[in-house]
Protein backbone atom coordinates (compact mmCIF):
# COMPACT_ATOMS: atom_id res chain seq x y z
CA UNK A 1 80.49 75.39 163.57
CA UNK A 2 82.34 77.84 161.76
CA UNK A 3 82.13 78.22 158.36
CA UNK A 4 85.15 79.63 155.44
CA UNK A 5 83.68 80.97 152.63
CA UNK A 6 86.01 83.17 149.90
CA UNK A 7 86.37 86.66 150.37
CA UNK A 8 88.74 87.74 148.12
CA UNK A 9 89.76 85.67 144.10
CA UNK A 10 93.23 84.89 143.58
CA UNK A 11 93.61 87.96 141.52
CA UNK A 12 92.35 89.85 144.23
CA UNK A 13 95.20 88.90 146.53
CA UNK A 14 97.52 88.83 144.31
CA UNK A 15 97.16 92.40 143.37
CA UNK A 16 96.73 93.57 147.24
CA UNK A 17 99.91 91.64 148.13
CA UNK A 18 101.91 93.04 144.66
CA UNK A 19 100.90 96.45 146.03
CA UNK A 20 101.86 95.89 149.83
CA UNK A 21 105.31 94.71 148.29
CA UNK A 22 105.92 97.59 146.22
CA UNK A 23 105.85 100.18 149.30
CA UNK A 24 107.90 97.95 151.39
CA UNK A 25 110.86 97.55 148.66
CA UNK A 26 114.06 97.41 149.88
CA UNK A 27 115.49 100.40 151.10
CA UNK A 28 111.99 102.51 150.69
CA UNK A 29 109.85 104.28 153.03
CA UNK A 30 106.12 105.90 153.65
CA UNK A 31 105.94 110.03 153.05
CA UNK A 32 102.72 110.71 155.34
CA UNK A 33 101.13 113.92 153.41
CA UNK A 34 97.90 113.40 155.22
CA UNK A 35 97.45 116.22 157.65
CA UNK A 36 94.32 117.64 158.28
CA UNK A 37 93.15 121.35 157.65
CA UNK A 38 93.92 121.63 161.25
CA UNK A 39 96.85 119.91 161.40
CA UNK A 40 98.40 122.15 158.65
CA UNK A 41 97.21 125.08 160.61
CA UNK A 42 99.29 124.59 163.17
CA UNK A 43 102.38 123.60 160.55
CA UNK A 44 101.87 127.15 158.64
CA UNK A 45 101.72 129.08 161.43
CA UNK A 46 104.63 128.61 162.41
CA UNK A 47 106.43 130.56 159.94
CA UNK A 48 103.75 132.91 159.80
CA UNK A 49 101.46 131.73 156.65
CA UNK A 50 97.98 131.82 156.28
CA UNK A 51 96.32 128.47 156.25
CA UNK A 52 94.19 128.48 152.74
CA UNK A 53 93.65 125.96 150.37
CA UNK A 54 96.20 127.16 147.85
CA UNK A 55 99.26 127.24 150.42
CA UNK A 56 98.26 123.94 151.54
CA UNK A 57 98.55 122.94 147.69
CA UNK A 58 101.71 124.74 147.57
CA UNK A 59 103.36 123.16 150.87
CA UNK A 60 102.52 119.57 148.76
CA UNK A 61 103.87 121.02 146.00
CA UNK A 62 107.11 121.43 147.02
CA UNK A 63 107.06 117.83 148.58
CA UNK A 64 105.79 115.78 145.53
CA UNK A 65 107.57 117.94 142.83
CA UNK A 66 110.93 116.64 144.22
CA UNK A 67 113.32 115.59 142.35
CA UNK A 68 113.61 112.21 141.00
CA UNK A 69 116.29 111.04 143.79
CA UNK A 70 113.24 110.57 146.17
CA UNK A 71 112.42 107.30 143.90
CA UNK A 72 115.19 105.45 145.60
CA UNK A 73 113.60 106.45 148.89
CA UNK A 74 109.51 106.31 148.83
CA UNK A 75 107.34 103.62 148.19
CA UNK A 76 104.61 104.87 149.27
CA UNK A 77 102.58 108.36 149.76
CA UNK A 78 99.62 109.12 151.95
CA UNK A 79 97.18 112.26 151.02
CA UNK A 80 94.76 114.00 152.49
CA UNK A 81 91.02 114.11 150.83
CA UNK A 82 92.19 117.31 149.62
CA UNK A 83 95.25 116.66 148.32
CA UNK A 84 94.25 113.87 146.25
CA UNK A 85 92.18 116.33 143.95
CA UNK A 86 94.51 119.06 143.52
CA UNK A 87 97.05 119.88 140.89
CA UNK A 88 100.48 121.32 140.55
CA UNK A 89 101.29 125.27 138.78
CA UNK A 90 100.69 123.11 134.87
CA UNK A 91 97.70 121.28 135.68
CA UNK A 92 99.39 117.95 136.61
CA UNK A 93 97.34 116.00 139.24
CA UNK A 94 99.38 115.54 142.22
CA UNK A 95 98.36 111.70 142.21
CA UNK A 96 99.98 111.59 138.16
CA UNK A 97 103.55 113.60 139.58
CA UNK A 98 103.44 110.73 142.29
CA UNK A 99 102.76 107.77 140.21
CA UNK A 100 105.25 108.78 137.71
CA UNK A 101 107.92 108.36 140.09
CA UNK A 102 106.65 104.89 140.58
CA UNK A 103 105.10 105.49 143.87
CA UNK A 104 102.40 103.92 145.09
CA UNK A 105 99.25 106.60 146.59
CA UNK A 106 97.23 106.57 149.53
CA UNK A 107 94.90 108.17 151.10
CA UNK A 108 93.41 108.54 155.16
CA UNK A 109 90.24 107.32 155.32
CA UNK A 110 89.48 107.48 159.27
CA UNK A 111 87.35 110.50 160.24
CA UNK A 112 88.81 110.85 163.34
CA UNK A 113 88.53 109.18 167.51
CA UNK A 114 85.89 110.05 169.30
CA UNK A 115 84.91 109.27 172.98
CA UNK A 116 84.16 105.39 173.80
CA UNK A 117 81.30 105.58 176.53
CA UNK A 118 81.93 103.58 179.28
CA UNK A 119 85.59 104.36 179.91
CA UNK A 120 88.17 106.47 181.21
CA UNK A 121 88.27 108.92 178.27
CA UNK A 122 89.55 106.06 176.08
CA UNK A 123 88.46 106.52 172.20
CA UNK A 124 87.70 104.95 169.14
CA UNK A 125 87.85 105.79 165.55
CA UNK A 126 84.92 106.95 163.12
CA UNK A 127 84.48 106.79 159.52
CA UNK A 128 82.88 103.09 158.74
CA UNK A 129 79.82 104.28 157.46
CA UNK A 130 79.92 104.70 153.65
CA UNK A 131 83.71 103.95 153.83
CA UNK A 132 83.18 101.19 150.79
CA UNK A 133 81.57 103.67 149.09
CA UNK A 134 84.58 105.91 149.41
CA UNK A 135 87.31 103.34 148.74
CA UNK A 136 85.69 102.49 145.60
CA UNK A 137 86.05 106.05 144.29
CA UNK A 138 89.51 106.51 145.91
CA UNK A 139 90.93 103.44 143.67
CA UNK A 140 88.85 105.02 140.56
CA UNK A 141 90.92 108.43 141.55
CA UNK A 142 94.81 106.91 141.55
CA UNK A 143 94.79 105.45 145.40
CA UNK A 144 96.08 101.59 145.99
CA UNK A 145 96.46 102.25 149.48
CA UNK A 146 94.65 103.37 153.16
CA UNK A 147 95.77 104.70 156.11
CA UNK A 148 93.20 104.37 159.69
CA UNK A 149 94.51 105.22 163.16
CA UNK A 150 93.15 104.00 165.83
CA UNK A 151 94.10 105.10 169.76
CA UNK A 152 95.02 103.60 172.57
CA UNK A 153 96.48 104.75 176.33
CA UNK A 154 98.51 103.61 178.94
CA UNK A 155 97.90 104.28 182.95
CA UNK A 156 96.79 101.92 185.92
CA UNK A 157 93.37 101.70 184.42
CA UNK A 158 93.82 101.55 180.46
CA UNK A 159 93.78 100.25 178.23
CA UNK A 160 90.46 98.50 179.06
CA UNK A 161 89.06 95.75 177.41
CA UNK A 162 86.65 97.16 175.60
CA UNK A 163 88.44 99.75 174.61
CA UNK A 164 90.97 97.26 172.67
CA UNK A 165 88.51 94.88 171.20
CA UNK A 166 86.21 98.00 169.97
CA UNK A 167 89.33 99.38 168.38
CA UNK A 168 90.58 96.29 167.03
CA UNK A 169 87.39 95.45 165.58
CA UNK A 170 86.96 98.82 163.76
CA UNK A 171 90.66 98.30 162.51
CA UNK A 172 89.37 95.29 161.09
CA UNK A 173 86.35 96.21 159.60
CA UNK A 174 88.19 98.64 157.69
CA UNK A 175 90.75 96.71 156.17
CA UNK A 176 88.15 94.22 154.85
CA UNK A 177 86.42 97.07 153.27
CA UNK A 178 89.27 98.39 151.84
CA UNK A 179 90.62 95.03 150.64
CA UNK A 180 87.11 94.57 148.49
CA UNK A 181 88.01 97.16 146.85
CA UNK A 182 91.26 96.36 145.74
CA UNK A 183 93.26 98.80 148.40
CA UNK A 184 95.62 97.47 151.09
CA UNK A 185 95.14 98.93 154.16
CA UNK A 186 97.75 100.24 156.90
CA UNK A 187 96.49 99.16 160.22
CA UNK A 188 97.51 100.88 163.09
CA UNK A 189 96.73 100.39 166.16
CA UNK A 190 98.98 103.00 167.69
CA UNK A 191 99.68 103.17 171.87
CA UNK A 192 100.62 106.67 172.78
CA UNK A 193 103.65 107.25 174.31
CA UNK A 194 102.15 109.58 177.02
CA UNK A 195 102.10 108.26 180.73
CA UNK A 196 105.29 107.06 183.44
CA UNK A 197 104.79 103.74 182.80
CA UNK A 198 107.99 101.26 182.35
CA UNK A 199 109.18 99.59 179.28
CA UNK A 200 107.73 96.21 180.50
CA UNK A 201 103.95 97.60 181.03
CA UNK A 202 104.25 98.91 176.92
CA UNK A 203 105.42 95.86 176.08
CA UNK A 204 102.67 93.84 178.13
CA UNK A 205 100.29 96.37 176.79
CA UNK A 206 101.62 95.96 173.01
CA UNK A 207 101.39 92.58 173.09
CA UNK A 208 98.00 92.71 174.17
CA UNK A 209 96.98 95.00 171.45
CA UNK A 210 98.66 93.25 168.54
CA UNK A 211 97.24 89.99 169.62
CA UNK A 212 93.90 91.34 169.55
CA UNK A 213 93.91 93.21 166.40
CA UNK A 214 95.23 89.56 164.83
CA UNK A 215 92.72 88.31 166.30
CA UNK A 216 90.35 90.45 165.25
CA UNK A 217 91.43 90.52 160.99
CA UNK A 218 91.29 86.62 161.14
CA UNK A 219 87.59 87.23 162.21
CA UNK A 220 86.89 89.44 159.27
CA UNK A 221 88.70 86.99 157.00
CA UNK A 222 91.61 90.21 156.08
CA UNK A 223 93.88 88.53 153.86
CA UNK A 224 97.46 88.99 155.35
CA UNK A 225 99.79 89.53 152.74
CA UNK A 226 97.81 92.15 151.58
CA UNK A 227 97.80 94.05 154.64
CA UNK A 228 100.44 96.72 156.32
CA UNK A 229 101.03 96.65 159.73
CA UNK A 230 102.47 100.39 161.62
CA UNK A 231 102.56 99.72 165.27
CA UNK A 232 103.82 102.05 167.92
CA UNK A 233 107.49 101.89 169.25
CA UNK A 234 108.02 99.78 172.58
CA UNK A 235 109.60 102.30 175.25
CA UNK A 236 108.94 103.66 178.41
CA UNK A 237 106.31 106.30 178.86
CA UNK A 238 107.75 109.78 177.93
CA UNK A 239 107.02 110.63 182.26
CA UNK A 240 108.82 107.48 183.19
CA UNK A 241 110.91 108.29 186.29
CA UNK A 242 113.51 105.22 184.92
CA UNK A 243 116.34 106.13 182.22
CA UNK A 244 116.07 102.77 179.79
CA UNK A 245 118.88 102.86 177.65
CA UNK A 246 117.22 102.80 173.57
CA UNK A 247 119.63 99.28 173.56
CA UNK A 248 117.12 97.75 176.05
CA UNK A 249 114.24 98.32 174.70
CA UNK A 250 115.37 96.24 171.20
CA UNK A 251 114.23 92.68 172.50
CA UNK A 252 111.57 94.01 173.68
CA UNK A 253 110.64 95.55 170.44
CA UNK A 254 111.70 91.93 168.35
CA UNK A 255 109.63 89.96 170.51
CA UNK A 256 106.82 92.31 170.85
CA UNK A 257 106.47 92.01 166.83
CA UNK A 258 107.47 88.72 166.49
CA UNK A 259 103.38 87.83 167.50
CA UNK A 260 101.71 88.64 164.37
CA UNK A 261 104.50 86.77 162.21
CA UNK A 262 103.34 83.13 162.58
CA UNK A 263 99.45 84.07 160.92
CA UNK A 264 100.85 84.51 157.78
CA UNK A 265 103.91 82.74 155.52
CA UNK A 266 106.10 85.49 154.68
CA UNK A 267 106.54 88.28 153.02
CA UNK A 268 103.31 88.74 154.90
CA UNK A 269 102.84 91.05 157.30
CA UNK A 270 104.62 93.78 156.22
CA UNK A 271 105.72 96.02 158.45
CA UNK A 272 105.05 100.10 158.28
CA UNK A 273 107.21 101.48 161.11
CA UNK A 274 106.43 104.91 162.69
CA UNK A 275 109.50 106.67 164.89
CA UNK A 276 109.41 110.13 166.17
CA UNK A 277 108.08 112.28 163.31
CA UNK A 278 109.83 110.21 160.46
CA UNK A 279 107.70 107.18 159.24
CA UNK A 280 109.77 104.26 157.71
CA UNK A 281 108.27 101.28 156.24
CA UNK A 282 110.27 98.09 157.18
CA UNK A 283 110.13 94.57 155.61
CA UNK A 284 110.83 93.33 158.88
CA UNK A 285 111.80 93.85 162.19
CA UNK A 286 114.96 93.37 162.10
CA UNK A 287 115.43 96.22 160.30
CA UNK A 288 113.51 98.59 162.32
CA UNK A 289 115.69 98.83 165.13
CA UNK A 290 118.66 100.24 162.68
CA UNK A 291 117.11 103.73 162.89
């Protein structure tokens, strides 16, 4: 016989959900700052800098000394580890020249996927161990929010079941961990885009996903309202041999979505909405197919 016992106090909750709130305002969206050294590699290259500490600190620089139009525009933005220690050309912590502008800071916490044994090169996502440990100092150092991705694939044989319940577990894991510690995570559960399958396998596959994660924080008692949700886009697979015009995949996308809704009275979930290279946070799905 199951059993409930409390996990978080009413101030606890309140505070996640005040925070999930204030990223999804009205009209706002998520800057993700969070690449890796390798990922900004790559970025810098490109127009022929060298990838060092201090022109990574510069490149943020330029993005969180903006001016003070961008308040209208972000709610929320995630660093890097190393970003979340550095400092602008006075000696202002880039978390202060963020909070200022009433934005709320986060920070990745994942440590990267790594091969799942057993399966056809599906992953999960590292970084549990000592990840309490870390979240405590994070909220200590100016961050109310978390980032973790987790992986998934399409193709005849994926995504298996193992693969989805390990990944939804982690996912789950993580956001209890991080809301003990007073930080609301961002779960993602993102389904790659790679692969020729149609827009009715993603959404099968989507639906799938979502309803395990759900699953999966109900387990691990994640409060919901305190909790962001960024799933991956319902479309065909970027090799699909069939043109879907972007005005059929919109019920899929609504009724994909529409699954996590009934767990929690609203404004919970909220949703954090990832298209292309731009990520939006939505306060509901409606609004995510407007862009």
């Amino acid at each position: 016989m199951p059993h409930s016992y409390s996990a978080l106090s009413a101030e606890q909750k309140k505070e996640l959900c005040d925070i999930a709130l204030r990223i999804v305002a009205p009209g706002k969206g998520i800057l993700a700052a969070d690449e890796s050294v390798g990922s900004m590699a790559k970025r810098l290259s490109q127009i022929g800098v060298e990838n060092t500490e201090e022109n990574r600190r510069l490149y943020r620089q330029v993005l969180f000394t903006a001016d003070d139009r961008v308040k209208k525009c972000i709610g929320g933005v995630i660093f890097f580890h190393e970003t979340l220690y550095q400092k602008d050309d006075n000696g202002v912590p880039f978390v202060r020249t963020i909070q200022d502008k009433g934005i709320v800071v986060g920070i990745k916490v994942d440590k990267g996927v790594v091969p799942l044994a057993g399966t056809d090169g599906e992953t999960t996502t590292q970084g549990l161990d000592g990840l309490s440990e870390r979240c405590a100092q994070y909220k200590k150092d100016g961050a109310d929010f978390a980032k973790w991705r987790c992986v998934l694939k399409i193709s005849e044989r994926t995504p298996s079941a193992l693969a989805i319940l390990e990944n939804a577990n982690v996912l789950a894991r993580y956001a209890s961990i991080c809301q003990q510690n007073g930080i609301v995570p961002i779960v993602e559960p993102e389904i790659l885009p790679d692969g020729d399958h149609d827009l009715k396998r993603c959404q099968y596959v989507t639906e799938k996903v979502l309803a395990a994660v759900y699953k999966a924080l109900s387990d691990h008692h994640v409060y919901l309202e305190g909790t962001l949700l960024k799933p991956n886009m319902v479309t065909p697979g970027h090799a699909c041999p069939i043109n879907t015009v972007p005005l059929h995949c919109q019920p899929c996308l609504l009724s994909t979505h529409s699954i996590p809704e009934p767990l929690a009275q609203p404004p919970a979930p909220n949703f954090a909405c990832s298209y292309g290279q731009g990520r939006i946070a939505m306060q509901s799905k409606e609004a995510s197919i407007q862009h």
